[in-house]
PDB file of N, CA and C in Angstrom:
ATOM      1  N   UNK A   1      87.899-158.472  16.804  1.00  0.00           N
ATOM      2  CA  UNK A   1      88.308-157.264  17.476  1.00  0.00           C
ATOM      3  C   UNK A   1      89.822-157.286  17.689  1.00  0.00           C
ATOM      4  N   UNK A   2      90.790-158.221  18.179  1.00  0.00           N
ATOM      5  CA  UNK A   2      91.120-158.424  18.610  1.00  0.00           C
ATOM      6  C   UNK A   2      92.615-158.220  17.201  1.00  0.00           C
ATOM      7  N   UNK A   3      92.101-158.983  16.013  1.00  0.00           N
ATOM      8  CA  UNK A   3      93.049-158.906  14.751  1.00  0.00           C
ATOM      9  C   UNK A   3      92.654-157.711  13.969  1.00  0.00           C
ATOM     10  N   UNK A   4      91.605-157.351  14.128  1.00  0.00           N
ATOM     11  CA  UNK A   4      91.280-155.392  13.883  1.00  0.00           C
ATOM     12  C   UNK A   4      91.997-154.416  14.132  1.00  0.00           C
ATOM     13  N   UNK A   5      92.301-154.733  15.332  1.00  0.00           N
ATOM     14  CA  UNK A   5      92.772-153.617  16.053  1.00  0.00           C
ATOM     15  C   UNK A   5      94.327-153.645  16.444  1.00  0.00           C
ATOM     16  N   UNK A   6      94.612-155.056  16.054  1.00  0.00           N
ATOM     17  CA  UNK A   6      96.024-155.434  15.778  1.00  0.00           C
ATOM     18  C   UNK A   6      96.688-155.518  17.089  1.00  0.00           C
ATOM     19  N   UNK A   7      96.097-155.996  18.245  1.00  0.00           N
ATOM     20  CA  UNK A   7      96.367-156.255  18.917  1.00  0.00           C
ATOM     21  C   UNK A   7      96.642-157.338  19.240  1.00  0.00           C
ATOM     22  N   UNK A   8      96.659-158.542  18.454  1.00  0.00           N
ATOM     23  CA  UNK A   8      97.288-160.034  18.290  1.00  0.00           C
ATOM     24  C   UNK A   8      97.397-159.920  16.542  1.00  0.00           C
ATOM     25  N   UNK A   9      98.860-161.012  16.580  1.00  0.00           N
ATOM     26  CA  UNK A   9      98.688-161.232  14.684  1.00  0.00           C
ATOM     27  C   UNK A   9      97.995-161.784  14.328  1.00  0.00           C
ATOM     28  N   UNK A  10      97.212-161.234  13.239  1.00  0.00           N
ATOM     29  CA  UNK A  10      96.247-162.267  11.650  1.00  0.00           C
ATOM     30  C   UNK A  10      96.475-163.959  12.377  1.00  0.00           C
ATOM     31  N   UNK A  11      97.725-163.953  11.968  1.00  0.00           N
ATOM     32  CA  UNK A  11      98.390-165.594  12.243  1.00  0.00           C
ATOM     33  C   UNK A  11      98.238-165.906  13.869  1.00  0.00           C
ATOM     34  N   UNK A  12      97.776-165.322  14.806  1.00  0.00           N
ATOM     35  CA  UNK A  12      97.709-165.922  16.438  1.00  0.00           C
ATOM     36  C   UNK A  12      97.187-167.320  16.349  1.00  0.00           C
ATOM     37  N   UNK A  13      98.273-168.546  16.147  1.00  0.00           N
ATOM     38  CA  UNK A  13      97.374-169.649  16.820  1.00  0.00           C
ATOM     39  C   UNK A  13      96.802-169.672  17.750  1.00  0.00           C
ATOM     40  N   UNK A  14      97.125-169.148  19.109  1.00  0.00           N
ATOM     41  CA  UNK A  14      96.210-169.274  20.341  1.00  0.00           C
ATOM     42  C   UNK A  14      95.026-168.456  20.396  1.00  0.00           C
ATOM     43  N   UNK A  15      94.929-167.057  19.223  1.00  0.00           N
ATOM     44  CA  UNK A  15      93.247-166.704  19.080  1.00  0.00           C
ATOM     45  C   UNK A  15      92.477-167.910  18.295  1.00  0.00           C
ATOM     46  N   UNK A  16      92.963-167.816  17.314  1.00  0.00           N
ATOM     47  CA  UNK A  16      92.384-168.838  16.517  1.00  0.00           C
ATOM     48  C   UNK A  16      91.557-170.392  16.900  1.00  0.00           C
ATOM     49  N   UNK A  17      92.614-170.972  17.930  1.00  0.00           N
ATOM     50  CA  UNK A  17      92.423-171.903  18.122  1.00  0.00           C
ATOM     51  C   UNK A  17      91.883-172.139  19.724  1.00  0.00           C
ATOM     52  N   UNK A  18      91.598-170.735  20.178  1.00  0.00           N
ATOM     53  CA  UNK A  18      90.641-170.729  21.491  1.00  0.00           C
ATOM     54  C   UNK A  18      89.437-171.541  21.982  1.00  0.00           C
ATOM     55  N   UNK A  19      89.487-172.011  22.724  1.00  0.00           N
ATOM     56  CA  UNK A  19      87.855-172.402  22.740  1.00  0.00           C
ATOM     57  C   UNK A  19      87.403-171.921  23.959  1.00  0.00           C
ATOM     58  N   UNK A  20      87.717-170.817  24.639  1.00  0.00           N
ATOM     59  CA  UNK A  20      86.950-169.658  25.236  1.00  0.00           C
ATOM     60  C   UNK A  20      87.652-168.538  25.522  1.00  0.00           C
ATOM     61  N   UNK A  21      87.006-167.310  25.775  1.00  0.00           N
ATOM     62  CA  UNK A  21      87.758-166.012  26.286  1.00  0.00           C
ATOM     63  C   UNK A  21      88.598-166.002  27.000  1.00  0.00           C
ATOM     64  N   UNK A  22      88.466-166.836  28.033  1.00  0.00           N
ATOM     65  CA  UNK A  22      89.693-167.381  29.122  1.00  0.00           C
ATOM     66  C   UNK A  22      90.798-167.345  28.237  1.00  0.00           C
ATOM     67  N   UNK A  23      91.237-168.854  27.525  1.00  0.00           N
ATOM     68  CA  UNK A  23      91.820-169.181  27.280  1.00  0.00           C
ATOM     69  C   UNK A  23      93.056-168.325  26.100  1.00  0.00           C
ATOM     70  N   UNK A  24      92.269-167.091  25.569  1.00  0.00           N
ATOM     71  CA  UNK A  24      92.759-165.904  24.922  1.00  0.00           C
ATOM     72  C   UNK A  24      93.101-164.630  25.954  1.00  0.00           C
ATOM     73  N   UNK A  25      92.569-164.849  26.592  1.00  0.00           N
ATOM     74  CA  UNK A  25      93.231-163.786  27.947  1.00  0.00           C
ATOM     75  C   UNK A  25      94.443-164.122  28.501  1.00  0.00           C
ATOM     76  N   UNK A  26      94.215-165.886  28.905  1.00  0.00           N
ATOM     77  CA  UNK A  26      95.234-166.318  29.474  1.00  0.00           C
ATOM     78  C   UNK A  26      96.798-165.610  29.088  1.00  0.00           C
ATOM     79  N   UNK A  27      96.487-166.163  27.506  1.00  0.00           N
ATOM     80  CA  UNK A  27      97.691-166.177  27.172  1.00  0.00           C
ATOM     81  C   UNK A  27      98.113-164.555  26.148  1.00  0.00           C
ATOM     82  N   UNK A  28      97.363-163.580  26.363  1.00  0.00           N
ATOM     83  CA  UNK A  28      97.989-162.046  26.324  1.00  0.00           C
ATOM     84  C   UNK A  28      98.717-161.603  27.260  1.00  0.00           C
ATOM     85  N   UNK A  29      99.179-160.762  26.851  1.00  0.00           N
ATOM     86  CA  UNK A  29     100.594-159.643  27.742  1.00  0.00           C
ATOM     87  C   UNK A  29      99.845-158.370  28.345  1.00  0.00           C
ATOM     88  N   UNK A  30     100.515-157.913  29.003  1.00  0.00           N
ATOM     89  CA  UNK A  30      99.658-157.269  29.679  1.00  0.00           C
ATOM     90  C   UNK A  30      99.495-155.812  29.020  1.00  0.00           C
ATOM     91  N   UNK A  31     100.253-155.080  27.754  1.00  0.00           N
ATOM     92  CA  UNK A  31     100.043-154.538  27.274  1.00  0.00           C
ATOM     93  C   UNK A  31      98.688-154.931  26.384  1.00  0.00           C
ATOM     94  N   UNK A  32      98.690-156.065  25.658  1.00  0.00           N
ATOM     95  CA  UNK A  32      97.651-156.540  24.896  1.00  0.00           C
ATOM     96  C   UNK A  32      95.976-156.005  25.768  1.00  0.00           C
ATOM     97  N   UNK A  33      96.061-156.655  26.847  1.00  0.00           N
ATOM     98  CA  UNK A  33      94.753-156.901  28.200  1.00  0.00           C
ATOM     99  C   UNK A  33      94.310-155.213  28.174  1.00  0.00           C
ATOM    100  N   UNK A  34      95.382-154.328  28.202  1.00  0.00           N
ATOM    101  CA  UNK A  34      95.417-153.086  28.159  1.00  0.00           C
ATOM    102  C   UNK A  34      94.483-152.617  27.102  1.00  0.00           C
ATOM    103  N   UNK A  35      95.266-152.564  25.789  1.00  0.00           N
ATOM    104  CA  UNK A  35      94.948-152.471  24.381  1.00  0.00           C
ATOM    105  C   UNK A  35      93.168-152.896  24.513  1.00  0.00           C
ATOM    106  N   UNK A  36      93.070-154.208  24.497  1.00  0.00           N
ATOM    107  CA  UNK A  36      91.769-154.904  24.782  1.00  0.00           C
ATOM    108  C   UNK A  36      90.681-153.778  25.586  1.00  0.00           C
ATOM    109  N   UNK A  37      91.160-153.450  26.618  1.00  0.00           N
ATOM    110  CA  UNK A  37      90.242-152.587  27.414  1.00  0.00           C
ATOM    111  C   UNK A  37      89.768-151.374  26.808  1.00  0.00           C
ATOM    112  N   UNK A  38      90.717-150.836  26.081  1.00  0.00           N
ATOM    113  CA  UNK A  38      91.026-149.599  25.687  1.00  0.00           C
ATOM    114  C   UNK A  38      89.774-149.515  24.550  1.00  0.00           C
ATOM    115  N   UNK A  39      89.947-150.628  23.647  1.00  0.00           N
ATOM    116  CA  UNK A  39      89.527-150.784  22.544  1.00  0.00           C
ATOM    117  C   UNK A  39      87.621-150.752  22.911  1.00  0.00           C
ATOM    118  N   UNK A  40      87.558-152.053  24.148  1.00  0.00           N
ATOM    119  CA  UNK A  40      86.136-151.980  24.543  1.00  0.00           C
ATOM    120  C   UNK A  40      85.372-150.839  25.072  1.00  0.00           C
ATOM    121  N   UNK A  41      86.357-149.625  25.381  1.00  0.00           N
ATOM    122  CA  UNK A  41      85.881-148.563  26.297  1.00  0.00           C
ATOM    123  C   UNK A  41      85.543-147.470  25.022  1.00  0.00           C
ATOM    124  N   UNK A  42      86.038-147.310  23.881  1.00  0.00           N
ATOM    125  CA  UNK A  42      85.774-146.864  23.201  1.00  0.00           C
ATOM    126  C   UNK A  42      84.935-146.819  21.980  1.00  0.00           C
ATOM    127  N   UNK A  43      84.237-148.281  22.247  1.00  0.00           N
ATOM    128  CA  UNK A  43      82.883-148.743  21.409  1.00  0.00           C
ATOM    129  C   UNK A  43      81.581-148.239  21.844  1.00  0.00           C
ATOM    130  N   UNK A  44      80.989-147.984  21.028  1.00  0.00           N
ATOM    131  CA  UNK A  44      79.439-147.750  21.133  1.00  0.00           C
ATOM    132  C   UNK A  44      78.404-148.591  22.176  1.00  0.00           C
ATOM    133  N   UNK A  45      77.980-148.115  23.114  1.00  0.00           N
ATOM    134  CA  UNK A  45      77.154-148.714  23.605  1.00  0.00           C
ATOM    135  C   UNK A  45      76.178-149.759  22.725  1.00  0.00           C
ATOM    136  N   UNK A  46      75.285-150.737  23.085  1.00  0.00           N
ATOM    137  CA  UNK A  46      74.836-151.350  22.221  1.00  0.00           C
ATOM    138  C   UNK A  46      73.590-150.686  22.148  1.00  0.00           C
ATOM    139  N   UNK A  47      72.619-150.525  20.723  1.00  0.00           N
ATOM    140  CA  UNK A  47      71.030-149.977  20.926  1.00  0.00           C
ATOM    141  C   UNK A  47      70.308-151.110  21.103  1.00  0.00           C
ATOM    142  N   UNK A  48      69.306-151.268  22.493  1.00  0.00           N
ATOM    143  CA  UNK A  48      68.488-151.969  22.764  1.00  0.00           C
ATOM    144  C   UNK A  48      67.220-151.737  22.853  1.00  0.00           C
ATOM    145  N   UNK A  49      66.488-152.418  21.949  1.00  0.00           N
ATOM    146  CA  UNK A  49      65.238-152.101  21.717  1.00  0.00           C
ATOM    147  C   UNK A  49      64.249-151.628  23.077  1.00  0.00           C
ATOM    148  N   UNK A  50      63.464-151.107  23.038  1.00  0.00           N
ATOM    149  CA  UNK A  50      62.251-150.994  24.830  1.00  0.00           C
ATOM    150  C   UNK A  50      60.776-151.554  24.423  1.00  0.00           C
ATOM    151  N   UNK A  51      61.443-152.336  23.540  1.00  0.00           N
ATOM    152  CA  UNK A  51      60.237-153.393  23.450  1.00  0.00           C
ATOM    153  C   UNK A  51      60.409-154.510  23.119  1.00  0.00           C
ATOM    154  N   UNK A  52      59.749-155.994  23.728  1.00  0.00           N
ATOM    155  CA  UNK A  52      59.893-157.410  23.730  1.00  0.00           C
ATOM    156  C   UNK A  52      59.303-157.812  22.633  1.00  0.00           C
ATOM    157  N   UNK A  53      59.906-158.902  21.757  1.00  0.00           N
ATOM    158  CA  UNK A  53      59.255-159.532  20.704  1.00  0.00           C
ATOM    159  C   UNK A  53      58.192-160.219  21.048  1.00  0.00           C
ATOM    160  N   UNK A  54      57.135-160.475  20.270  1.00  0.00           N
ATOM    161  CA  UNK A  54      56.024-161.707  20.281  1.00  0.00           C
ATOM    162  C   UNK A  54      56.034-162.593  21.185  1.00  0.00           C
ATOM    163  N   UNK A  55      57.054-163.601  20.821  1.00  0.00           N
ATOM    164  CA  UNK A  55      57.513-164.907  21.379  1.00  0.00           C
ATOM    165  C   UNK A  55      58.229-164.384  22.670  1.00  0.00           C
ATOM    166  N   UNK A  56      59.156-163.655  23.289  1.00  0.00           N
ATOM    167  CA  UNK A  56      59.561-163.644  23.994  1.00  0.00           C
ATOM    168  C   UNK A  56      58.531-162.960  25.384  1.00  0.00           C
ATOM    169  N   UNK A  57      57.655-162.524  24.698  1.00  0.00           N
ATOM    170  CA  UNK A  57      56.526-161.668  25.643  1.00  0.00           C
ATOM    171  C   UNK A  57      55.676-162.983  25.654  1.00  0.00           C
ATOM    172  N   UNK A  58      55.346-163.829  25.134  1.00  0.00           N
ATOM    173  CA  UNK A  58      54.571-164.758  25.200  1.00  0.00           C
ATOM    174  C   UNK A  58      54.955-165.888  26.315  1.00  0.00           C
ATOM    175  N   UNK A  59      56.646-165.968  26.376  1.00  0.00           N
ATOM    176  CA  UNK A  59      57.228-167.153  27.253  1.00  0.00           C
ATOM    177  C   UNK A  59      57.290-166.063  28.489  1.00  0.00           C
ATOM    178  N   UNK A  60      56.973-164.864  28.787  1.00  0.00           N
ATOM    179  CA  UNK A  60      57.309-164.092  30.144  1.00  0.00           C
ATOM    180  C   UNK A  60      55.676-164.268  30.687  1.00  0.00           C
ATOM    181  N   UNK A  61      54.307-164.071  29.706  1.00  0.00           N
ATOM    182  CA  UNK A  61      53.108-163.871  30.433  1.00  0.00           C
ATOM    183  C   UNK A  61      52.882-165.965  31.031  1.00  0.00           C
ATOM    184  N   UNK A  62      53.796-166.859  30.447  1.00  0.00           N
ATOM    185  CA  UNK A  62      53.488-168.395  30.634  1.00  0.00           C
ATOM    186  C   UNK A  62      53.865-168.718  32.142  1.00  0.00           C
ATOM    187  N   UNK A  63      55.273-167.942  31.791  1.00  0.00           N
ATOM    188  CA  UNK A  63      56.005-168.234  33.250  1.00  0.00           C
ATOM    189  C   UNK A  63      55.570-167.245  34.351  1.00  0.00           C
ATOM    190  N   UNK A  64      54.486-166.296  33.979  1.00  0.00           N
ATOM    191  CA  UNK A  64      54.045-165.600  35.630  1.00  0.00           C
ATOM    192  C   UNK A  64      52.619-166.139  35.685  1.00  0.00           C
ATOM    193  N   UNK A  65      52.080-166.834  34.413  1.00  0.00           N
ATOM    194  CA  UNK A  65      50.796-167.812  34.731  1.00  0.00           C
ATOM    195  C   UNK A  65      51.311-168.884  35.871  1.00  0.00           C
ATOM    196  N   UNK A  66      52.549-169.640  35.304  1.00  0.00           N
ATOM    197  CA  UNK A  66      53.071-170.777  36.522  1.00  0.00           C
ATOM    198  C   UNK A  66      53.122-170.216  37.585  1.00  0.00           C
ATOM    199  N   UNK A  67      53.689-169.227  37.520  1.00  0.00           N
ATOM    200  CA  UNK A  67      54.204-168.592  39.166  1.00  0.00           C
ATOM    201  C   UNK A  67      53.007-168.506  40.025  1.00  0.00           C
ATOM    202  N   UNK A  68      52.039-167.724  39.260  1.00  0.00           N
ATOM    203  CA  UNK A  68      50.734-167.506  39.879  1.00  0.00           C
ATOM    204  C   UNK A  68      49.557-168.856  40.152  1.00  0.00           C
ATOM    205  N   UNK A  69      49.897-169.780  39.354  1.00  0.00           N
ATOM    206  CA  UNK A  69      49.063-170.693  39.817  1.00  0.00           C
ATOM    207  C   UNK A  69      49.775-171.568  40.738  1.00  0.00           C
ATOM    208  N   UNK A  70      51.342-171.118  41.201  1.00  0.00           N
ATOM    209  CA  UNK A  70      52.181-171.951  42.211  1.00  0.00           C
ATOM    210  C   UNK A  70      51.482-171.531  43.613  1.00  0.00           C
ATOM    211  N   UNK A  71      51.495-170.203  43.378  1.00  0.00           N
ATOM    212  CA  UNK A  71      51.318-169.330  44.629  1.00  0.00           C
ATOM    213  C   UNK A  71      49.716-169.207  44.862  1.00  0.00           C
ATOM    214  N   UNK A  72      48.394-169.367  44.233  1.00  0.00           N
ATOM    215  CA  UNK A  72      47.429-169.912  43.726  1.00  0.00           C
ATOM    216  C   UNK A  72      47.129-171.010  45.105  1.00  0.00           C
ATOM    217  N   UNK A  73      48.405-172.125  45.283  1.00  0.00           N
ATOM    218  CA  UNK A  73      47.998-173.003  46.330  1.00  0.00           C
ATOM    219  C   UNK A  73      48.241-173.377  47.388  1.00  0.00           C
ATOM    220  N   UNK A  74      48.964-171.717  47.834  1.00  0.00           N
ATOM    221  CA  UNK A  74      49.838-171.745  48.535  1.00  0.00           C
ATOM    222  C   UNK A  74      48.204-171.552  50.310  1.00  0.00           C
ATOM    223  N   UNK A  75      48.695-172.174  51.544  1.00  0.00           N
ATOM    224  CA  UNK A  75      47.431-172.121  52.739  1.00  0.00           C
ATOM    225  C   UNK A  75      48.558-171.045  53.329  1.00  0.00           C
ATOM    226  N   UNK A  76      48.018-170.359  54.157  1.00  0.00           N
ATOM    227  CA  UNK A  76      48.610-169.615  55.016  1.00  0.00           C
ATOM    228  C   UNK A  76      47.912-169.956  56.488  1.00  0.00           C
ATOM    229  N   UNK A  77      46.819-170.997  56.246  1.00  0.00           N
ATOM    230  CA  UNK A  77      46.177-171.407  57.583  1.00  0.00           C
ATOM    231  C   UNK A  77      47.015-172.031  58.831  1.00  0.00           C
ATOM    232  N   UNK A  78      47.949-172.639  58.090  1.00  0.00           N
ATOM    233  CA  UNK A  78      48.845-173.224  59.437  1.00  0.00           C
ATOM    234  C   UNK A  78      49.610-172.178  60.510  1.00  0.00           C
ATOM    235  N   UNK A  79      49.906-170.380  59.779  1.00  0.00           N
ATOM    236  CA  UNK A  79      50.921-169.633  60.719  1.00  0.00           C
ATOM    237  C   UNK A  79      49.819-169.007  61.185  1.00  0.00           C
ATOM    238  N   UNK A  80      48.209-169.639  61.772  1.00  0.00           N
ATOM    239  CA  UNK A  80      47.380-168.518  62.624  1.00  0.00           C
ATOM    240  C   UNK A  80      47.380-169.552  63.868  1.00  0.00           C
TER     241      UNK A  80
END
């Protein structure tokens, strides 16, 4: 995005050689940070599906089986 839109050079060692977003923020100008914003505000929302894959619907019904067999052993006899 960032050498797209020509808002750092092709050649930026410090994009290039980032090893996180930080560290490429750090070191932009504040016109750049600008540019950056500008650029994100004018992208497409992302399309997200309204439906869960297989596997991922499979690890959501596992983890409310746990939940439910947590709560399953839970006494409430002691607050009478």
């Amino acid at each position: 995005m960032l050498y797209s839109n020509g808002i750092v050079s092709p050649d930026s060692e410090t994009v290039k050689n980032a090893k996180s977003v930080d560290a490429i923020l750090d070191a932009t100008t504040d016109a750049q940070a600008s540019k950056m914003i500008d650029v994100l505000i004018a992208r497409q929302a992302p399309v997200r599906a309204r439906t869960y894959s297989q596997k991922r619907s499979e690890r959501v019904i596992e983890l409310l089986d746990k939940i439910k067999d947590t709560a399953n052993d839970w006494s409430y006899d002691e607050l009478r």
